[in-house]
C-alpha atoms as a PDB file:
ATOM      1  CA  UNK A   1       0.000   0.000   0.000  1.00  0.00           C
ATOM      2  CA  UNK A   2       1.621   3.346  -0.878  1.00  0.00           C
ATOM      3  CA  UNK A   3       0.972   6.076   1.698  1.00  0.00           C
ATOM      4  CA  UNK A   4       0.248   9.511   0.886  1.00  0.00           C
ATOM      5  CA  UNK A   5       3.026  11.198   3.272  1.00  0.00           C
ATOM      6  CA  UNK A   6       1.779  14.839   2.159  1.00  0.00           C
ATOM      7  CA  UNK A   7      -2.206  14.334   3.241  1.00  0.00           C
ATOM      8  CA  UNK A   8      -0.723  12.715   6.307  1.00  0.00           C
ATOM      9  CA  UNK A   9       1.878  15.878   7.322  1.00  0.00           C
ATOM     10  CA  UNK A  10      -1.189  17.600   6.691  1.00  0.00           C
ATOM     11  CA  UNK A  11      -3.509  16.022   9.499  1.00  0.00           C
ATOM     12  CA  UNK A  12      -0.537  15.826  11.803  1.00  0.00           C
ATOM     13  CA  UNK A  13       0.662  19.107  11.673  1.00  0.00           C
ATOM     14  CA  UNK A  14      -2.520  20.537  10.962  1.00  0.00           C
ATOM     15  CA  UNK A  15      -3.256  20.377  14.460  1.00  0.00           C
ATOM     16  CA  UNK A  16      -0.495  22.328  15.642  1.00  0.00           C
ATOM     17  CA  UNK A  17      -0.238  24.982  13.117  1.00  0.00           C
ATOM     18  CA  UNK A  18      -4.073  26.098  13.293  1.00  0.00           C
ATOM     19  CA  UNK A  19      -4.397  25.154  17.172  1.00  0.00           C
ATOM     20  CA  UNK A  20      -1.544  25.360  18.721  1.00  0.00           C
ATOM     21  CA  UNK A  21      -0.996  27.961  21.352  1.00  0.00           C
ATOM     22  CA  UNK A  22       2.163  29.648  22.754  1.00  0.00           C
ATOM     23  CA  UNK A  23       2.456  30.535  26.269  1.00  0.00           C
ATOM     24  CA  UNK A  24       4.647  33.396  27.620  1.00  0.00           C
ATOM     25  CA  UNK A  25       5.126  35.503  30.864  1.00  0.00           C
ATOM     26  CA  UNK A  26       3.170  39.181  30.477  1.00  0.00           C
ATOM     27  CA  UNK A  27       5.650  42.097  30.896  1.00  0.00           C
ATOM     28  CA  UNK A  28       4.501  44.045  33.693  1.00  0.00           C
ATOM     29  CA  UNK A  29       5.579  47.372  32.150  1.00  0.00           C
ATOM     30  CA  UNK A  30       2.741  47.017  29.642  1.00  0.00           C
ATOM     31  CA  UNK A  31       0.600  48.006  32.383  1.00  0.00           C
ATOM     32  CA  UNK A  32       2.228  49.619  34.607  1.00  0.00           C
ATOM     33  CA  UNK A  33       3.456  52.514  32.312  1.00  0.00           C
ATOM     34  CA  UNK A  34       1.989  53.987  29.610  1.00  0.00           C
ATOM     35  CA  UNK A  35       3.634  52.753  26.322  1.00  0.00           C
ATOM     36  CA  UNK A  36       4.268  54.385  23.437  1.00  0.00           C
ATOM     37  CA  UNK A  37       3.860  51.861  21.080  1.00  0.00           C
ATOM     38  CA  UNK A  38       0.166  51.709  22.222  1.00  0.00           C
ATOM     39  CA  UNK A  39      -0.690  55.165  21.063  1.00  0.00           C
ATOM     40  CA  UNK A  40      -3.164  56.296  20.466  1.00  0.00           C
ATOM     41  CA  UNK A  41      -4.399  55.597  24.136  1.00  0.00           C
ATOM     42  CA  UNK A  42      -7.845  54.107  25.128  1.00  0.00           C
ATOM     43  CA  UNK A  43      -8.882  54.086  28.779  1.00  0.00           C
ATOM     44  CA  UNK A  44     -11.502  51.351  28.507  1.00  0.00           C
ATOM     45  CA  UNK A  45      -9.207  48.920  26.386  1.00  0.00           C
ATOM     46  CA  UNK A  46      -6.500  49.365  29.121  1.00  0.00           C
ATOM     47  CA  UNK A  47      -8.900  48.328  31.975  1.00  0.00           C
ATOM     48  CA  UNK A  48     -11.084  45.628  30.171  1.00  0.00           C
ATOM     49  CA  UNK A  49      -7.500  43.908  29.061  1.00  0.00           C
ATOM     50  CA  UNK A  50      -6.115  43.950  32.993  1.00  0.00           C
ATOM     51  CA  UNK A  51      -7.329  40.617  33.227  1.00  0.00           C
ATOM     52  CA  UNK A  52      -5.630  38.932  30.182  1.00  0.00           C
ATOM     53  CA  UNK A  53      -2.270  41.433  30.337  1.00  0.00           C
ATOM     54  CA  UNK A  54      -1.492  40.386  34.034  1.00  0.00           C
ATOM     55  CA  UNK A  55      -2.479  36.738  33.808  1.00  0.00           C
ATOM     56  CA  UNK A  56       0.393  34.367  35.247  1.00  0.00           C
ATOM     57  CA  UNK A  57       0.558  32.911  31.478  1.00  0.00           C
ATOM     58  CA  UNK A  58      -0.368  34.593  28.329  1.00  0.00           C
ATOM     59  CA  UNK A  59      -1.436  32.386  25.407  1.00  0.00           C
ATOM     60  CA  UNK A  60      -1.075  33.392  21.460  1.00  0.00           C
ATOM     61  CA  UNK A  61      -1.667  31.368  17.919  1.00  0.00           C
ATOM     62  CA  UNK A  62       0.596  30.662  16.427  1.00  0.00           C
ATOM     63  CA  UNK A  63       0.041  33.181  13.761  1.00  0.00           C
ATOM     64  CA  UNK A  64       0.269  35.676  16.541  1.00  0.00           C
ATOM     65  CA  UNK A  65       3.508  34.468  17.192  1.00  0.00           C
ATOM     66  CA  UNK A  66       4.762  34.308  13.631  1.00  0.00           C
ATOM     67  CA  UNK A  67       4.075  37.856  12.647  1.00  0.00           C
ATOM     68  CA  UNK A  68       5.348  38.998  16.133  1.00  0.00           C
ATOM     69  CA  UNK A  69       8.795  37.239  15.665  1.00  0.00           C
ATOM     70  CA  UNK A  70       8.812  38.445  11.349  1.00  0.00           C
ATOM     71  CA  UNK A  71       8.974  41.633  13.214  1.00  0.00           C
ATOM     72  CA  UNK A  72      11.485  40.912  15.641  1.00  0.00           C
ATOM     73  CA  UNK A  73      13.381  39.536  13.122  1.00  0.00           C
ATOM     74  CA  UNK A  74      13.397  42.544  10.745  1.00  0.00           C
ATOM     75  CA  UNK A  75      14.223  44.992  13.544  1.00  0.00           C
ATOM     76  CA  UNK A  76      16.968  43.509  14.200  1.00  0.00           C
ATOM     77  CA  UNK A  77      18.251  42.851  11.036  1.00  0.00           C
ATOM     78  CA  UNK A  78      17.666  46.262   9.489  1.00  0.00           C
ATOM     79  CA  UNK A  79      19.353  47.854  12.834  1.00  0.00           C
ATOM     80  CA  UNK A  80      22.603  45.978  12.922  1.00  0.00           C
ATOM     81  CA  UNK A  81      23.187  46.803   9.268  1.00  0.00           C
ATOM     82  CA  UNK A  82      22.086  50.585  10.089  1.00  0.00           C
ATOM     83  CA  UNK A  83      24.547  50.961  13.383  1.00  0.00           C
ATOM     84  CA  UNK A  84      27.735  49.068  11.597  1.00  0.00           C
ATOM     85  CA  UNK A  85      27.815  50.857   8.165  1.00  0.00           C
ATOM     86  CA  UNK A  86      29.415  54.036   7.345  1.00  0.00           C
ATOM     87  CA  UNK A  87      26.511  55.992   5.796  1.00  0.00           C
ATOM     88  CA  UNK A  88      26.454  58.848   3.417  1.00  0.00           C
ATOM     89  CA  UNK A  89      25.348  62.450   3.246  1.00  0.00           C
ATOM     90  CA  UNK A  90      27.323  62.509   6.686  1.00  0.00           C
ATOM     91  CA  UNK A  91      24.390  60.446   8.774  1.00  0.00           C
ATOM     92  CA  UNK A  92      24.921  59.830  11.733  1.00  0.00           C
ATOM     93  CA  UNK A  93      23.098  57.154  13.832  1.00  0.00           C
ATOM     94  CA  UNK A  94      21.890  58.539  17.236  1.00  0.00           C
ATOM     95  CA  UNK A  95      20.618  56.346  19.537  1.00  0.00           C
ATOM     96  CA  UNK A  96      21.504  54.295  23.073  1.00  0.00           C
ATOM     97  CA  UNK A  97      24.648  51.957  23.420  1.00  0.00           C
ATOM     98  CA  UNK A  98      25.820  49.660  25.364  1.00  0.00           C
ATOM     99  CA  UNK A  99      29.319  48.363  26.766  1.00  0.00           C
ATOM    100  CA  UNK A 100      29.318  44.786  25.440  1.00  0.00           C
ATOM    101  CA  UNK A 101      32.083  44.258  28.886  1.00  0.00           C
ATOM    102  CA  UNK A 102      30.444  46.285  31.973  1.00  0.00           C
ATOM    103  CA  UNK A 103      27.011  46.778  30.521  1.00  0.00           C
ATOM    104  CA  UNK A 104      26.935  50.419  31.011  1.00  0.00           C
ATOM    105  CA  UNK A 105      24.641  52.214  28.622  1.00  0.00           C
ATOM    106  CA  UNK A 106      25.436  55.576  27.175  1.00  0.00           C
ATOM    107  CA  UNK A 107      22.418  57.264  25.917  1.00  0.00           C
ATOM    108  CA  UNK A 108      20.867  58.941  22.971  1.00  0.00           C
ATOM    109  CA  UNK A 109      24.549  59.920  21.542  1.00  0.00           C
ATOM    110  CA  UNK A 110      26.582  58.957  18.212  1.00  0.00           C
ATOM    111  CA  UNK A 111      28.348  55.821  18.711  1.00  0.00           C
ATOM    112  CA  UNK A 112      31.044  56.201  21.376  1.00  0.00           C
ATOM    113  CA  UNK A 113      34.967  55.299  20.470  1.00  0.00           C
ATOM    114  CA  UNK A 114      34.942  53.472  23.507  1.00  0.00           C
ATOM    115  CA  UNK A 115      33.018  52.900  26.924  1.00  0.00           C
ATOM    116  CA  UNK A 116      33.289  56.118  29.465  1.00  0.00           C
ATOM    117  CA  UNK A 117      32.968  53.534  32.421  1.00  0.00           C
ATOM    118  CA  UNK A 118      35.489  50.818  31.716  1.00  0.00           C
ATOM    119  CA  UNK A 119      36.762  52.065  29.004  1.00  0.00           C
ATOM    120  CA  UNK A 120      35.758  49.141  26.629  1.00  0.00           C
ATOM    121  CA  UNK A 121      36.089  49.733  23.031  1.00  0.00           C
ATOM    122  CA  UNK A 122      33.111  47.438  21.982  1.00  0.00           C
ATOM    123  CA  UNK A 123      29.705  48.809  22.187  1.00  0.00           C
ATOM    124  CA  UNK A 124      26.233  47.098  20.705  1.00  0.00           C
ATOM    125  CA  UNK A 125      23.502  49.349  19.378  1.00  0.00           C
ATOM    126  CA  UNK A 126      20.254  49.557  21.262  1.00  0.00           C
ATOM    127  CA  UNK A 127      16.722  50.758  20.770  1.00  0.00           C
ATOM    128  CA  UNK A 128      16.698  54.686  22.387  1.00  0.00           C
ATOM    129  CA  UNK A 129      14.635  54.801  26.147  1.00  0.00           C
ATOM    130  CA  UNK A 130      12.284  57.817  26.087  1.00  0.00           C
ATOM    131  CA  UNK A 131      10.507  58.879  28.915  1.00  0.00           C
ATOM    132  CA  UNK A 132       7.776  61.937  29.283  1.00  0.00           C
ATOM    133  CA  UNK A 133       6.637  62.414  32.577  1.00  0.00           C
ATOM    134  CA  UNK A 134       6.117  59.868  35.527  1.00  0.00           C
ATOM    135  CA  UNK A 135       3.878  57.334  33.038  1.00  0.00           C
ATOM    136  CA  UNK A 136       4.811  57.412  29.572  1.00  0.00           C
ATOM    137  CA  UNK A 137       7.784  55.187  28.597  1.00  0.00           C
ATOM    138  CA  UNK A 138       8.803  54.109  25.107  1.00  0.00           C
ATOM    139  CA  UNK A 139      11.610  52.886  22.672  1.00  0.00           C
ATOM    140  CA  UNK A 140      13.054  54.307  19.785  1.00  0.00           C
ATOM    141  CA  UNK A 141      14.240  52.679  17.062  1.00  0.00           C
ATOM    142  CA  UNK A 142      17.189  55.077  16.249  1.00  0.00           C
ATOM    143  CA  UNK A 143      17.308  58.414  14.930  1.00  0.00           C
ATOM    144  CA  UNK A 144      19.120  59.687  11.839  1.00  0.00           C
ATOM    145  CA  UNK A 145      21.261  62.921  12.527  1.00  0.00           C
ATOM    146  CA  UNK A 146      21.983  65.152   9.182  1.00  0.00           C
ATOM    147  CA  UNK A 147      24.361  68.143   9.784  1.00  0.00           C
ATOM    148  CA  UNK A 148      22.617  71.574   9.801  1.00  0.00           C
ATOM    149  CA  UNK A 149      25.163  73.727   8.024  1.00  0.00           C
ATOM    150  CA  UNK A 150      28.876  72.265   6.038  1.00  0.00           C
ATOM    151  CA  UNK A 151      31.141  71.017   8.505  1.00  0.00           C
ATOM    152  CA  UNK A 152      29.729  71.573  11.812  1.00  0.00           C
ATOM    153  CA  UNK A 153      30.427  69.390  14.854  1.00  0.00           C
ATOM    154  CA  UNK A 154      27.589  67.433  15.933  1.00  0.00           C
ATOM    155  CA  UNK A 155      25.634  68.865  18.240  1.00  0.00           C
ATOM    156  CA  UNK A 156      21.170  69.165  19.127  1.00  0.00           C
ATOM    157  CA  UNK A 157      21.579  71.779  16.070  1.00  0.00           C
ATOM    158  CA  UNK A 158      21.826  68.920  13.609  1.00  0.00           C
ATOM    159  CA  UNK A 159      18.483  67.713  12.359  1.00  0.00           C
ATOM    160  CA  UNK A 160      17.660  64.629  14.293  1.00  0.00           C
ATOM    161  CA  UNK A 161      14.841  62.573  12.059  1.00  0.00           C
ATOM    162  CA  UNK A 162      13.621  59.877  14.172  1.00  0.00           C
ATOM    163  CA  UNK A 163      12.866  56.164  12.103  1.00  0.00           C
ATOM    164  CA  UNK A 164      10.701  53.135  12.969  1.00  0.00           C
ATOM    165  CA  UNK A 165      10.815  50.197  10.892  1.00  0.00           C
ATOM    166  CA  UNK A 166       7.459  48.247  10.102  1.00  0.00           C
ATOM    167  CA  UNK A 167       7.057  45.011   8.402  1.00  0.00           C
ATOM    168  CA  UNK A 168       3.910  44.747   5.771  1.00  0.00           C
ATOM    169  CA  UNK A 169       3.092  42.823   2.519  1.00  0.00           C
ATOM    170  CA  UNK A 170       4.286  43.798  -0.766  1.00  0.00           C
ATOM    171  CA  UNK A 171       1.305  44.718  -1.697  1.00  0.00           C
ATOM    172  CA  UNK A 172       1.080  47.721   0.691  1.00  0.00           C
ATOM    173  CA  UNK A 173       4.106  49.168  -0.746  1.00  0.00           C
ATOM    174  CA  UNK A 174       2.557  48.960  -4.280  1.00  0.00           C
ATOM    175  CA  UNK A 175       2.305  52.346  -6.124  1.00  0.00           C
ATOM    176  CA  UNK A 176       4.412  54.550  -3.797  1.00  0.00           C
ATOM    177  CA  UNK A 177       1.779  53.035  -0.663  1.00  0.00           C
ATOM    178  CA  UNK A 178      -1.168  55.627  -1.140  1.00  0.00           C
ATOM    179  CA  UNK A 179      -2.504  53.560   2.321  1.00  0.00           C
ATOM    180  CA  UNK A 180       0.484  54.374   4.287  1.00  0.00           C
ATOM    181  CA  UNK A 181       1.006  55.445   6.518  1.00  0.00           C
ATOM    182  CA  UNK A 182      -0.867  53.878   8.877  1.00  0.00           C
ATOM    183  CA  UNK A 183      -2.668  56.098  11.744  1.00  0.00           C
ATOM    184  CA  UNK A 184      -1.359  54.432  14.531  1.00  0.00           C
ATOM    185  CA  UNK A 185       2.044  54.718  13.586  1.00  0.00           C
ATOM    186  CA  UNK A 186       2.051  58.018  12.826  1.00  0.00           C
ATOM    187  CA  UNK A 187       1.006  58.771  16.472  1.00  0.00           C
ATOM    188  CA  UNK A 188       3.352  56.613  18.035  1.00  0.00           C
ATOM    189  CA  UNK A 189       6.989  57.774  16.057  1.00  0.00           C
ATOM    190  CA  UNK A 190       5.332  61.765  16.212  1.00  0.00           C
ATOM    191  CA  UNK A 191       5.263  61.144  19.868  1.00  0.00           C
ATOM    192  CA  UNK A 192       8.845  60.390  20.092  1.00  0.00           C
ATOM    193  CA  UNK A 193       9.645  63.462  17.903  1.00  0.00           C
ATOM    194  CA  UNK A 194       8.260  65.442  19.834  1.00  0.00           C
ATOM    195  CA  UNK A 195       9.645  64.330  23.016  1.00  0.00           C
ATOM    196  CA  UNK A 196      13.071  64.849  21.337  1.00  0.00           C
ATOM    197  CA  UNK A 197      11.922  68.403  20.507  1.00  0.00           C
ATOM    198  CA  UNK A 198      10.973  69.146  23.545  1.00  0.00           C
ATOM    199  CA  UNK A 199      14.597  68.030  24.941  1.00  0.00           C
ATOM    200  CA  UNK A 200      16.006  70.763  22.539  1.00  0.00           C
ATOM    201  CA  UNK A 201      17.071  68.923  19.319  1.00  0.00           C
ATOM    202  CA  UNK A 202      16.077  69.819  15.942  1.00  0.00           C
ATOM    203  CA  UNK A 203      13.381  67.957  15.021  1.00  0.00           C
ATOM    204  CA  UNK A 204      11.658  68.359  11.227  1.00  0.00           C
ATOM    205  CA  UNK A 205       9.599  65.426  11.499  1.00  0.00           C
ATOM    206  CA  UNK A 206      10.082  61.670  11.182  1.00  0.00           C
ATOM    207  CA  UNK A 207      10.463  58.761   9.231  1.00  0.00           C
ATOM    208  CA  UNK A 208       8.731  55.394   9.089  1.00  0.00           C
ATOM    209  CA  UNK A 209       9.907  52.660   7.258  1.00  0.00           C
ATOM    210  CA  UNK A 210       7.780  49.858   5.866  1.00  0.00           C
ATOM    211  CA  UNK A 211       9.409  46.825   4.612  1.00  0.00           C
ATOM    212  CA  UNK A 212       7.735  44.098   2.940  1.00  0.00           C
ATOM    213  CA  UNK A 213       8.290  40.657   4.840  1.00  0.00           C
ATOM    214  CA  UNK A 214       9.036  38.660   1.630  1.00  0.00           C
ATOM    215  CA  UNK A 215      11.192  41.281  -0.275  1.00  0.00           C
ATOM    216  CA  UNK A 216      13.224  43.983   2.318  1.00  0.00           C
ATOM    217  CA  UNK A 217      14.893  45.369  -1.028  1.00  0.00           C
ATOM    218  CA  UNK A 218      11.308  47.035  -1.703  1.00  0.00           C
ATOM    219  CA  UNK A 219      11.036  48.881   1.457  1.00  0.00           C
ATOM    220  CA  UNK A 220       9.555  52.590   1.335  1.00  0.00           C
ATOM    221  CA  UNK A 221       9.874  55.594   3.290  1.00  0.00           C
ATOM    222  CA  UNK A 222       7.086  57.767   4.595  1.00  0.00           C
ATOM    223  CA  UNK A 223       8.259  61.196   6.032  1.00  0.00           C
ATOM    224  CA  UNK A 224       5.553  62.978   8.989  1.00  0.00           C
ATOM    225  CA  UNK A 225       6.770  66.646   9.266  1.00  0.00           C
ATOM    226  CA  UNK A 226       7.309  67.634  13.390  1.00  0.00           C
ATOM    227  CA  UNK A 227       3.622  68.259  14.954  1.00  0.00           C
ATOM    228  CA  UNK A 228       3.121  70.639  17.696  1.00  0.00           C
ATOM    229  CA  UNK A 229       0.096  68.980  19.114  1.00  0.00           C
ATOM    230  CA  UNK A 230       1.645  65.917  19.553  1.00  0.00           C
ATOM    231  CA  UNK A 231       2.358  66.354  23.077  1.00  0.00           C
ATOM    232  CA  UNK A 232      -1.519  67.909  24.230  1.00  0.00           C
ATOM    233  CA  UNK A 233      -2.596  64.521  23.061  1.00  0.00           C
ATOM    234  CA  UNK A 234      -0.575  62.720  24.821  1.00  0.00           C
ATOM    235  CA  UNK A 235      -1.294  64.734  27.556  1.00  0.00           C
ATOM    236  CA  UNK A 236      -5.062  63.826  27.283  1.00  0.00           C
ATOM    237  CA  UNK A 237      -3.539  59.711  26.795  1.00  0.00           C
ATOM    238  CA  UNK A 238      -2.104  60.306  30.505  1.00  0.00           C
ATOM    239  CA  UNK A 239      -5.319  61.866  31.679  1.00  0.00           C
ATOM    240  CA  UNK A 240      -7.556  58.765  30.924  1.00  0.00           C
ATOM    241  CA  UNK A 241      -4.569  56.450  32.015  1.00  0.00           C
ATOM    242  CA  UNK A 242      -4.841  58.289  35.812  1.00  0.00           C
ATOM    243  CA  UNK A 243      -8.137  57.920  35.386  1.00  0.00           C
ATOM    244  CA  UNK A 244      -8.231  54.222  34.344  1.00  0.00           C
ATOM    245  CA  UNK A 245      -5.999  53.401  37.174  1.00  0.00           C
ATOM    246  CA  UNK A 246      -8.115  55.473  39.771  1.00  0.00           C
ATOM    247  CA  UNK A 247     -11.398  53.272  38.860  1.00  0.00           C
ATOM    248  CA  UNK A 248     -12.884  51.572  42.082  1.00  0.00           C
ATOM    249  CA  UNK A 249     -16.709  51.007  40.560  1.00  0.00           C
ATOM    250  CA  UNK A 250     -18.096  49.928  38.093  1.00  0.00           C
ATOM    251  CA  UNK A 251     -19.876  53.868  38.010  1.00  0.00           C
ATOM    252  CA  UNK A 252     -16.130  55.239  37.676  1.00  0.00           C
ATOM    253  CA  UNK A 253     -15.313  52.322  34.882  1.00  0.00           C
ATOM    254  CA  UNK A 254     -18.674  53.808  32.809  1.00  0.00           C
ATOM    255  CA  UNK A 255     -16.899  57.346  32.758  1.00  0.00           C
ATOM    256  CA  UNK A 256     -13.748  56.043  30.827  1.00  0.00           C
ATOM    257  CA  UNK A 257     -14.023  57.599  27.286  1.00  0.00           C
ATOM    258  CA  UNK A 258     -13.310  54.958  24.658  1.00  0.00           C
ATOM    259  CA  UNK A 259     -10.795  56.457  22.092  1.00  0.00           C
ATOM    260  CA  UNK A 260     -13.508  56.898  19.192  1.00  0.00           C
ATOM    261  CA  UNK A 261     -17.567  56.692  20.036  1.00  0.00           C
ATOM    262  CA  UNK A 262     -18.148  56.876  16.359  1.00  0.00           C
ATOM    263  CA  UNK A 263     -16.624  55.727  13.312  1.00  0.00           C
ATOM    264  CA  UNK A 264     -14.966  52.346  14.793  1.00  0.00           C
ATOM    265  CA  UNK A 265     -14.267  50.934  11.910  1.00  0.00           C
ATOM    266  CA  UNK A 266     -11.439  53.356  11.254  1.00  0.00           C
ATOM    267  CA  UNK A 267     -10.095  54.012  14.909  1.00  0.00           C
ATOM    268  CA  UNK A 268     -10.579  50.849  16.874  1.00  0.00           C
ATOM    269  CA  UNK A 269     -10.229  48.034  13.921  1.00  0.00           C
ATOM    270  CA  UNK A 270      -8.023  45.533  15.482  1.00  0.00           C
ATOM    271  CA  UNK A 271      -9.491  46.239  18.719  1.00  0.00           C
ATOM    272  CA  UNK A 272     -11.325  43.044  20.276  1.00  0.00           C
ATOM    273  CA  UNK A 273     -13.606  44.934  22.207  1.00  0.00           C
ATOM    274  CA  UNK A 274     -15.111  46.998  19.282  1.00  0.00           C
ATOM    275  CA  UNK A 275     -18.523  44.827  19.287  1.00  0.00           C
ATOM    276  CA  UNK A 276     -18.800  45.502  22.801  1.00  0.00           C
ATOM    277  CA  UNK A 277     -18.100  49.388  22.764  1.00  0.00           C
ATOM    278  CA  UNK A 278     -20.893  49.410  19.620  1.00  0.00           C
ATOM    279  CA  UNK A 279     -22.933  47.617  21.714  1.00  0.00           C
ATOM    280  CA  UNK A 280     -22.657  49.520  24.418  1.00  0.00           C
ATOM    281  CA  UNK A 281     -24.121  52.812  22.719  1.00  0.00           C
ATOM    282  CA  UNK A 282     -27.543  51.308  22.842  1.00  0.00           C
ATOM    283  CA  UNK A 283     -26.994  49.558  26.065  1.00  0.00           C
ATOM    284  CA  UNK A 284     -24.802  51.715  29.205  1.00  0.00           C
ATOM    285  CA  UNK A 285     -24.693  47.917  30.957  1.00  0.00           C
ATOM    286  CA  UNK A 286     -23.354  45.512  28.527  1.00  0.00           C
ATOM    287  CA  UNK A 287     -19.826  46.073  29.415  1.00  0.00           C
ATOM    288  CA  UNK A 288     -20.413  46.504  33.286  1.00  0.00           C
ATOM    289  CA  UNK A 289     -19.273  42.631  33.769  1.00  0.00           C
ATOM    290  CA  UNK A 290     -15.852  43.008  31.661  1.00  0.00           C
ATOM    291  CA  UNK A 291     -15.719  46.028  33.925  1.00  0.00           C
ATOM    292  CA  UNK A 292     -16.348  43.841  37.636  1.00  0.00           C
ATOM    293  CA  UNK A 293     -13.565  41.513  36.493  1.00  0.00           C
ATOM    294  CA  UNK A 294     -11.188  43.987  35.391  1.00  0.00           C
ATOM    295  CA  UNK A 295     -11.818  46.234  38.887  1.00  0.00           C
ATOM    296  CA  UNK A 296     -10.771  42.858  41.011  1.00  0.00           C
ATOM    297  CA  UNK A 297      -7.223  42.900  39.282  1.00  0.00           C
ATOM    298  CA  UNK A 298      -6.778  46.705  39.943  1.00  0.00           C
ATOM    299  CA  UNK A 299      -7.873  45.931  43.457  1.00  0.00           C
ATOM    300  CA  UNK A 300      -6.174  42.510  43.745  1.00  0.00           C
ATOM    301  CA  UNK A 301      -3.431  41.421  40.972  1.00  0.00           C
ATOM    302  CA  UNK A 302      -1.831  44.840  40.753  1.00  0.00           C
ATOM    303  CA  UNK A 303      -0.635  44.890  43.771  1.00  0.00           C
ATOM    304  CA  UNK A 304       1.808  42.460  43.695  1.00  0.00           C
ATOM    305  CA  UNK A 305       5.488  43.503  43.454  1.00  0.00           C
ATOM    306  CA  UNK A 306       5.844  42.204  39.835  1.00  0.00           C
ATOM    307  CA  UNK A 307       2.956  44.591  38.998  1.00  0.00           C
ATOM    308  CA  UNK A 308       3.275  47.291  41.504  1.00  0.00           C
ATOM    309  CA  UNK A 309       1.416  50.929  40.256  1.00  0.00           C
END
């Protein structure tokens, strides 16, 4: 009897490749801070994900888990080649590194000759930590820095252009991408611009980078000029995060502004909680058990070193 091998692989692995779970430990910063990267801010997803985000175990598919590590992946990739090639037009590559011997981590600055601790010549790139305020917390992929006038000496003068890289299909990058970029992103890298403006450097805007997972050679730039707003929004993000945090009743839950009420489609698309927040237009209540759950692990859960507010 001959055996088909290929229908066979197909039942066996079938199994593990359309049901098959991950399982990882949550980091407790995604919480506990208010992250960039999950700009632009809504209260209510914050509190109705406590439960899931600060579960001893957090399960994903294993697509999930695929396109999370693709991006990985390409992040790192696209940054080592950045930090350890000499680039033109006099570029240099600004960002947080780190003494390969003693660990020491010299921020935000072109790549040092050698440690200023130990005194180490071998330093590894790393992504940039921003911080505004007591809450918000990010990281920066690097940042481009393109002398302002011939021959000057680097200095906040230069024009510092932060870049975040983003993997997407080919097909997105079709026709000079007339759907990038996307939203989201363009709140997130702004945000980091304008903390760096705000710090004193010379900011014209940013730069995000999409490269297509099957073909990096067909990446495309999208340049956001420097917004002065960007920092009054995220001032309204912390706002609703204090606020989120400060929620003892369901009542005080019920106050939490989404971030759209309207058009969902286009601000909350990914969002799991969108038929619930539609719902809940017609009906104040339908959320208000999401909401008992999630007030337990504000009152409980959180206040556990590991997760400490």
């Amino acid at each position: 009897m001959t055996i088909d091998w290929e229908t066979r692989f197909r039942g066996t692995l079938n199994a593990a490749i359309e049901h098959g779970s991950h399982v990882t430990q949550p980091d407790p910063l995604r919480v506990t801070k208010l992250r960039i990267s999950s700009f632009p801010f809504c209260a209510r997803d914050w509190l109705l994900a406590l439960p899931t985000r600060t579960a001893p175990r957090l399960r994903s598919t294993v697509a999930e888990e695929w396109f999370l590590h693709m991006g990985t992946t390409a992040h790192d990739v696209l940054q080592q080649s950045v930090a350890t090639t000499e680039l033109p037009m006099s570029a240099l590559l600004i960002q947080d590194w780190i003494c390969t011997e003693c660990n020491e981590r010299h921020r935000f600055q072109p790549r040092p000759g050698k440690c200023s601790f130990c005194g180490h010549a071998t330093l590894k790139h790393a992504e940039t930590r921003l911080h505004y305020g007591p809450h918000v917390i990010g990281h920066m992929d690097g940042c481009l820095a393109y002398p302002h006038k011939k021959s000057a000496a680097y200095s906040k003068d230069w024009y510092h252009v932060p870049l975040d890289y983003k993997t997407t299909t080919s097909k997105a990058v079709e026709g000079n991408a007339p759907t990038l970029p996307y939203a989201s992103n363009v709140e997130q890298l702004s945000t980091y611009t304008a903390i760096l403006h705000k710090y004193g450097y010379n900011t014209p805007g940013c730069v995000l980078i999409y490269v297509p997972r099957d073909n990096p050679h067909a990446w495309i730039p999208k340049f956001v000029p420097y917004d002065a707003e960007t920092l009054s929004r995220v001032d309204t993000y912390v706002k609703h995060y204090t606020q989120a945090r400060a929620v003892k009743s369901v009542k005080d839950a019920r106050k939490l502004p989404p971030v759209a009420t309207e058009d969902f489609d286009r601000h909350c698309r990914y969002c799991k909680f969108k038929p619930l927040c539609k719902a809940e237009l017609a009906d104040p209540k339908v959320l208000d058990t999401y909401y008992e759950k999630s007030i337990d692990v504000l009152q409980t859960r959180l206040t556990l070193p590991d997760f400490s507010l």
